[in-house]
Protein backbone atom coordinates (compact mmCIF):
# COMPACT_ATOMS: atom_id res chain seq x y z
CA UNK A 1 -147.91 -59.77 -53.26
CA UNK A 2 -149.92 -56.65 -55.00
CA UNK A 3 -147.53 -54.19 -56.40
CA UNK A 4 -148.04 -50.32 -54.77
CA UNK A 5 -150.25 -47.55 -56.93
CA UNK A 6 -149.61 -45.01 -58.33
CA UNK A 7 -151.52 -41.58 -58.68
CA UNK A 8 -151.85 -38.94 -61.31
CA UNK A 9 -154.07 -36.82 -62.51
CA UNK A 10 -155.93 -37.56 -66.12
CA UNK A 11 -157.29 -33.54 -66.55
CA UNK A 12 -153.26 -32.78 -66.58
CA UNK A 13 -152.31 -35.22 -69.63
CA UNK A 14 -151.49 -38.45 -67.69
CA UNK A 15 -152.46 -41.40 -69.43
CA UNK A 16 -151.87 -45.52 -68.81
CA UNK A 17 -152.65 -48.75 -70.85
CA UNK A 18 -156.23 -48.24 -71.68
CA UNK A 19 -157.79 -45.50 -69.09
CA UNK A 20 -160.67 -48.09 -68.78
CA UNK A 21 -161.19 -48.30 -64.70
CA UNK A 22 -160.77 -51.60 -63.83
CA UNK A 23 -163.31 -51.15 -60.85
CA UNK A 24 -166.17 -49.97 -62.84
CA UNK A 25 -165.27 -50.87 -66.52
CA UNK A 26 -165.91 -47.04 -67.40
CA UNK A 27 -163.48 -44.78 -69.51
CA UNK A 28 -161.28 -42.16 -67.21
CA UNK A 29 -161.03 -39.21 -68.80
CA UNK A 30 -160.60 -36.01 -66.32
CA UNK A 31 -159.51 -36.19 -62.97
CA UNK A 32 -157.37 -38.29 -60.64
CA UNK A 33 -156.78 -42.01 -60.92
CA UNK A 34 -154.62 -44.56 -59.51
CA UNK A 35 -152.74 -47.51 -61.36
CA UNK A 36 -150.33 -50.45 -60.94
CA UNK A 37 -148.93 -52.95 -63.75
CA UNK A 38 -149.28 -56.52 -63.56
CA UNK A 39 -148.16 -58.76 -66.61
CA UNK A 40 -151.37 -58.31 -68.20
CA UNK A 41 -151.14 -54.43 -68.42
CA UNK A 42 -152.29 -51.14 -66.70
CA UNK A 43 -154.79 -51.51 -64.35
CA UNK A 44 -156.10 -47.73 -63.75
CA UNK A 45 -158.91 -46.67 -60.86
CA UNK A 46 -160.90 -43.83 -60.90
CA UNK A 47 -160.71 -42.21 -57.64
CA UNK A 48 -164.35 -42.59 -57.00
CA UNK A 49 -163.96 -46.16 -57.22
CA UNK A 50 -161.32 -46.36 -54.90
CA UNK A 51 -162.01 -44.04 -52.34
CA UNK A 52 -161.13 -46.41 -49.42
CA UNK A 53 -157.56 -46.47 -50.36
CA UNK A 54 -155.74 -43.53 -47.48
CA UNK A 55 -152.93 -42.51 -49.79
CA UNK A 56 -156.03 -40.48 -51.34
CA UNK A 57 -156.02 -38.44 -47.99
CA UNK A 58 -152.21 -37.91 -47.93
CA UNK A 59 -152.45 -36.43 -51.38
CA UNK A 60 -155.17 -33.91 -50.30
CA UNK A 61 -153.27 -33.09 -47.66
CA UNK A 62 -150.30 -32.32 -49.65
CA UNK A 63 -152.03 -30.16 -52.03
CA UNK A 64 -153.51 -28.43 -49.13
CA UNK A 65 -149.96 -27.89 -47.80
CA UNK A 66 -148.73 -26.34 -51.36
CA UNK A 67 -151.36 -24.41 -52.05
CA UNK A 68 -150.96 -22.56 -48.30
CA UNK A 69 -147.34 -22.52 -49.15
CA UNK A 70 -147.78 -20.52 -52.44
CA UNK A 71 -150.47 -18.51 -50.65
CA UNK A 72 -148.16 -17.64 -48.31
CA UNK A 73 -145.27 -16.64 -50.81
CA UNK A 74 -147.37 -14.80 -52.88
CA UNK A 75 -148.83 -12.92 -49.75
CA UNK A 76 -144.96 -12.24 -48.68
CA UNK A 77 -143.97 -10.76 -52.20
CA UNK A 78 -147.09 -8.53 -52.36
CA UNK A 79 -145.92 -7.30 -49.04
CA UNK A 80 -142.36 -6.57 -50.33
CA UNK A 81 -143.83 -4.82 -53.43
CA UNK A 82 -146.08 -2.57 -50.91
CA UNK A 83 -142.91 -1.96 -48.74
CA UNK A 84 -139.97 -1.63 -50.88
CA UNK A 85 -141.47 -1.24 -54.56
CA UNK A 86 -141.36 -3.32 -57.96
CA UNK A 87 -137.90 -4.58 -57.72
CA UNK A 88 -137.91 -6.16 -61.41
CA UNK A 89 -136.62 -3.42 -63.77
CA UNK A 90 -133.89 -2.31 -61.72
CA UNK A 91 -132.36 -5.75 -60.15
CA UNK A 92 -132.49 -7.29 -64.31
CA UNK A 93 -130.77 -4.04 -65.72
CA UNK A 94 -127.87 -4.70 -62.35
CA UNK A 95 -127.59 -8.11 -63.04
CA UNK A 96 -127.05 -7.60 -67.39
CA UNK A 97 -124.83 -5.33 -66.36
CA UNK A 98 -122.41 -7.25 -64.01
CA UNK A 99 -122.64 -9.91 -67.13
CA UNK A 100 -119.23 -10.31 -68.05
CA UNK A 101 -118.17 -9.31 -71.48
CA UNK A 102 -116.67 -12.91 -72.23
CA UNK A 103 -119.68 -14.45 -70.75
CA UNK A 104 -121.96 -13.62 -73.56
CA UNK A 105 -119.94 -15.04 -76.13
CA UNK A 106 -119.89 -18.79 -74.02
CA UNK A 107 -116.31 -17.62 -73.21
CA UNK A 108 -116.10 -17.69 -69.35
């Protein structure tokens, strides 16, 4: 029985057993990959070479989902800002100051 893959990204640091692709015998150096270990080793995929493999779409789709979701935060906090002001300086300088006393010498 084939063990599952893996995926990861090369561009973000990821690396495996050689980074040859075992598909096209070229070296992976940016983008995504997939991988699985066998008793011989890593045996790493470029993406292009593996294109027919559907967890592929599942991880677009999941980006696509994150990327909405931070689109979406970041359109809710610019809101907040346009509503209520910056926030920042004042809610830091109330929270240092209900610090306790003991607190900041690892007492409490």
């Amino acid at each position: 029985m084939a063990k599952r893959w893996d995926y990861t990204n090369a561009t973000a640091g990821h690396r495996v057993g050689t980074m040859i692709c075992t598909a096209c015998r070229q070296p992976i150096a940016e983008g995504d990959f997939r991988y699985r270990q066998n008793d011989d080793g890593f045996l790493p995929q470029h993406r292009a070479c593996s294109l027919d493999d559907i967890e592929w779409k599942r991880i677009d789709q999941r980006r696509q989902e994150h990327e909405l979701f931070a689109q979406r935060r970041q359109n809710a906090l610019q809101a907040y800002i346009e509503e209520f002001g910056e926030p920042w300086p004042e809610l830091i300088e109330e929270c240092v100051a209900n610090i306790p006393k003991d607190c900041a010498k690892g007492e409490a």
